[in-house]
C-alpha atoms as a PDB file:
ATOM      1  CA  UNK A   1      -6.198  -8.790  24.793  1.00  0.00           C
ATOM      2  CA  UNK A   2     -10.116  -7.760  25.302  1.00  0.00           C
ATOM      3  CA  UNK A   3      -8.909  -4.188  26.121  1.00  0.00           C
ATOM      4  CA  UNK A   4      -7.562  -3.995  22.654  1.00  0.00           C
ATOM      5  CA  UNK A   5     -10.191  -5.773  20.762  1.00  0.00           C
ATOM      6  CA  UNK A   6     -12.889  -3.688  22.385  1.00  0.00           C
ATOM      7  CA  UNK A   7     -11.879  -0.433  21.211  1.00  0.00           C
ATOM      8  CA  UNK A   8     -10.959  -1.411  17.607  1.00  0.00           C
ATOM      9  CA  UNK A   9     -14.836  -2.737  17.760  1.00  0.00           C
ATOM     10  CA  UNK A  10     -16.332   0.414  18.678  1.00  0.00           C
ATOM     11  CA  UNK A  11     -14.231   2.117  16.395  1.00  0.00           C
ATOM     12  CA  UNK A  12     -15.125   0.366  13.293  1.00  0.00           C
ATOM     13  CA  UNK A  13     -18.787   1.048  13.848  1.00  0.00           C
ATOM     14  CA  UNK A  14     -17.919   4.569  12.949  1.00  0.00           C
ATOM     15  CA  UNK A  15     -18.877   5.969   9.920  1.00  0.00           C
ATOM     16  CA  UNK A  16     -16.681   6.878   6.932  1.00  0.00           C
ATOM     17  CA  UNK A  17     -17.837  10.923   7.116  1.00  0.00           C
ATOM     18  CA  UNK A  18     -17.407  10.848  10.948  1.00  0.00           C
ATOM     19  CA  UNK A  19     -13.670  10.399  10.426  1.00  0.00           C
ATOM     20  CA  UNK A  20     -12.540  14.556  11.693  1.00  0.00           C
ATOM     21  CA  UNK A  21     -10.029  16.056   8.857  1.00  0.00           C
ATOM     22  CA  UNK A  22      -6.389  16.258  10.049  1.00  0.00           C
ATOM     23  CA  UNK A  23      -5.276  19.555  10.954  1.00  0.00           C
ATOM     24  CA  UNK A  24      -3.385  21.910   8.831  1.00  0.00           C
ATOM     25  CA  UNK A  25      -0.061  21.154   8.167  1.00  0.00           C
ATOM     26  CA  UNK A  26       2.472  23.986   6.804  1.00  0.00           C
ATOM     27  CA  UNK A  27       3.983  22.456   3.299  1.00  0.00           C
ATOM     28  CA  UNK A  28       5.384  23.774   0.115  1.00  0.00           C
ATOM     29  CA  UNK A  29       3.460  24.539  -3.165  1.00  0.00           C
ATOM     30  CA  UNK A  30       4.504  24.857  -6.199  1.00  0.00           C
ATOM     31  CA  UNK A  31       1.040  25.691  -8.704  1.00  0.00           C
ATOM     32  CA  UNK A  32       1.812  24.414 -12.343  1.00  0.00           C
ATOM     33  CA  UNK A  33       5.622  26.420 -13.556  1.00  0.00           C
ATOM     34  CA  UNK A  34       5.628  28.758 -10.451  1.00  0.00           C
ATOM     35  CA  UNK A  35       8.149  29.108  -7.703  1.00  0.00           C
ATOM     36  CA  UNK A  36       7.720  27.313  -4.507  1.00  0.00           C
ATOM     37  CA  UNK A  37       5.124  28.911  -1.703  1.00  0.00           C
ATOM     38  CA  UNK A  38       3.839  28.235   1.751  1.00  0.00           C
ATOM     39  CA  UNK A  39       1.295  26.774   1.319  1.00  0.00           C
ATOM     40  CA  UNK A  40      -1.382  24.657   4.308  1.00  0.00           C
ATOM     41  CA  UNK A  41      -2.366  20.800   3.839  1.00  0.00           C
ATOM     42  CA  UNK A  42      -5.367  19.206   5.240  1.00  0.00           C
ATOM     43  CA  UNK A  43      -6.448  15.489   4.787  1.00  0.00           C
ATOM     44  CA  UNK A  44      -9.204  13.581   5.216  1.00  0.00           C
ATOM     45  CA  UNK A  45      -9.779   9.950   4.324  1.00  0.00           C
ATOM     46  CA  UNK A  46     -13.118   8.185   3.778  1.00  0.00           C
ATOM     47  CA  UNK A  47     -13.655   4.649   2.455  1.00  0.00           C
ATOM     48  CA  UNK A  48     -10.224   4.703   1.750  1.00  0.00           C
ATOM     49  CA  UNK A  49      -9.869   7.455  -0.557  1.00  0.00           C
ATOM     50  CA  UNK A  50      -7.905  10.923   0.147  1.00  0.00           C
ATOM     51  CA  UNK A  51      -8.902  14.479   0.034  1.00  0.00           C
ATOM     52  CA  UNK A  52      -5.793  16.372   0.259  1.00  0.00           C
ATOM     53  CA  UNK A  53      -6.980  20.376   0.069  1.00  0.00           C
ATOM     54  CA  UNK A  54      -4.235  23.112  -0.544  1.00  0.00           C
ATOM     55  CA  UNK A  55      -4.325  26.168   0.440  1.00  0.00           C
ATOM     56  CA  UNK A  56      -2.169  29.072  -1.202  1.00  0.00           C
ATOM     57  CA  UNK A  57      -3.471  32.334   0.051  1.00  0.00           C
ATOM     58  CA  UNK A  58      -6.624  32.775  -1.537  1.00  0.00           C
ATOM     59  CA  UNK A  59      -6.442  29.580  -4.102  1.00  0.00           C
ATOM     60  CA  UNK A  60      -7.326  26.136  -3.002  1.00  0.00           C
ATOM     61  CA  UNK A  61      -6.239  22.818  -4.943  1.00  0.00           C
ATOM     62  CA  UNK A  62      -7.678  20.093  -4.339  1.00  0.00           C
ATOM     63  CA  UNK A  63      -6.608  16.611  -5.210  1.00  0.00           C
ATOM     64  CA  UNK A  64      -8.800  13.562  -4.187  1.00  0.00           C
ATOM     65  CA  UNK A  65      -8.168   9.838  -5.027  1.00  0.00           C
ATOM     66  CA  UNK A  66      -6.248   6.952  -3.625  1.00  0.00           C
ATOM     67  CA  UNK A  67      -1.905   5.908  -3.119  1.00  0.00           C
ATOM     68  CA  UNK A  68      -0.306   2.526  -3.388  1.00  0.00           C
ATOM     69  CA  UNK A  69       3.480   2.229  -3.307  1.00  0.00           C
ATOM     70  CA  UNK A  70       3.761   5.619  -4.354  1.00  0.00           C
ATOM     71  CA  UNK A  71       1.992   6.193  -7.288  1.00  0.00           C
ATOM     72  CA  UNK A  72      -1.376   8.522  -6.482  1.00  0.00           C
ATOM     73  CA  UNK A  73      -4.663   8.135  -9.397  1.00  0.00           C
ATOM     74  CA  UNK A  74      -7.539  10.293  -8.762  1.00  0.00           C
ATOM     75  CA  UNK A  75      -8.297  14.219  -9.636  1.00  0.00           C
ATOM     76  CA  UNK A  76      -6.843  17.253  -9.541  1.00  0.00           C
ATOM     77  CA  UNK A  77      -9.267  20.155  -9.463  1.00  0.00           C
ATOM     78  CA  UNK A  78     -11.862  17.684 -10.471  1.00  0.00           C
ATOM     79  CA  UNK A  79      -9.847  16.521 -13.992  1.00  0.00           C
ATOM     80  CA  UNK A  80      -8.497  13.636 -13.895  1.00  0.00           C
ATOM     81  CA  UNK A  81      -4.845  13.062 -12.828  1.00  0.00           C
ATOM     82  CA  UNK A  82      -1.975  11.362 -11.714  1.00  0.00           C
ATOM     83  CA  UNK A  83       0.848  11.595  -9.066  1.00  0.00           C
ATOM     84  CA  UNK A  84       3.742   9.943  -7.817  1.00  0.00           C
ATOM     85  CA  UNK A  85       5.989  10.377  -4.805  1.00  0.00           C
ATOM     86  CA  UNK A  86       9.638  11.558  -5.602  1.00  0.00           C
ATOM     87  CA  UNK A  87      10.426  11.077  -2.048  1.00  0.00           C
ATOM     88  CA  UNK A  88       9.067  10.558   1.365  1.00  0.00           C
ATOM     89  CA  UNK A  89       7.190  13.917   2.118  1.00  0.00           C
ATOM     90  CA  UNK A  90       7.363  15.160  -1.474  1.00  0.00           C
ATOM     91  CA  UNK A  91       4.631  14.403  -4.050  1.00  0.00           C
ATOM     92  CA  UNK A  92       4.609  15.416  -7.972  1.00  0.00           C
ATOM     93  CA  UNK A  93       0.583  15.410  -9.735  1.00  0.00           C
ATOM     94  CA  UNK A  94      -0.462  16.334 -12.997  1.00  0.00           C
ATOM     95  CA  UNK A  95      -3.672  16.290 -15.087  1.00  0.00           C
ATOM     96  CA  UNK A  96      -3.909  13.664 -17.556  1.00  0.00           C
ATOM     97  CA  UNK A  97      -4.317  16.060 -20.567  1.00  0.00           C
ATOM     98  CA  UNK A  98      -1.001  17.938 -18.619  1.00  0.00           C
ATOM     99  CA  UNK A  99      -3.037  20.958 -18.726  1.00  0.00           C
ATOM    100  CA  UNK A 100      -2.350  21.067 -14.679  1.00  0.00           C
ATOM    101  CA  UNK A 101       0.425  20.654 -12.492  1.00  0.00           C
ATOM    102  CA  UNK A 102       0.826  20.575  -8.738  1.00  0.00           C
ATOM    103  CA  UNK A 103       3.590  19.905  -6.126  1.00  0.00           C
ATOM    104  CA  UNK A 104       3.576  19.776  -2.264  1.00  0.00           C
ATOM    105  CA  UNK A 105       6.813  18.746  -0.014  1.00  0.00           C
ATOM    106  CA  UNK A 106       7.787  19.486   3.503  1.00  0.00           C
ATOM    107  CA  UNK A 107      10.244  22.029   4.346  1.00  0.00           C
ATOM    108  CA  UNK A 108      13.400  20.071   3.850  1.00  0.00           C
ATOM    109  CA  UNK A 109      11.937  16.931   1.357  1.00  0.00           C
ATOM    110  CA  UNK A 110      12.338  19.085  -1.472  1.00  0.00           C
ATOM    111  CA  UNK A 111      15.925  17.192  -2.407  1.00  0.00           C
ATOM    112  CA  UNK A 112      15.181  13.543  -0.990  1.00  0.00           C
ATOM    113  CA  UNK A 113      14.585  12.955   3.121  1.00  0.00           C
ATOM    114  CA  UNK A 114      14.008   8.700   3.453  1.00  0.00           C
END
């Protein structure tokens, strides 16, 4: 049991901005009313909030807040904004004056994989 405690206690002493960002995963976009694009996803976490950063060729969107049971509250470009999860590996946001919208999904999510 020490072997496991140990670790976990040297690992919490680690600082939030220490934590590296994930590498790039290959996703779908789909920016506001255009048609679906690939598109590269990076995350990092820190204090418990995400930064999820898109990149579509030369645009980046950027969405950073926090996720419980699906639902996502944070911003989207810096304006406010909400999301939820339509499936597992397929997430909807929007700005709350609807001025924005963005969609990510993995190859094959885009109809519902649980």
């Amino acid at each position: 049991m020490k072997s496991i405690i140990i670790p976990f206690v040297a690992l919490a002493g680690l600082a939030p901005a220490a934590v590296p960002a994930q590498q790039s995963e290959r996703v779908r976009c789909v920016l506001d009313d255009g048609a679906p694009e690939p598109c590269s996803m990076s995350i990092v976490t820190r204090g418990g909030v995400r930064h999820l950063i898109f990149r579509l060729g030369n645009r980046q969107v950027k969405f950073v807040g926090r996720a419980q049971t699906g639902w996502w509250s944070g911003r989207l470009d810096g304006k406010p904004a909400m999301g939820f999860e339509r499936n597992r590996g397929h997430v909807v946001y929007s700005t709350n004056d609807l001025s924005r919208s963005f969609t990510w999904f993995y190859p094959g999510s885009e109809h519902g994989t649980y």
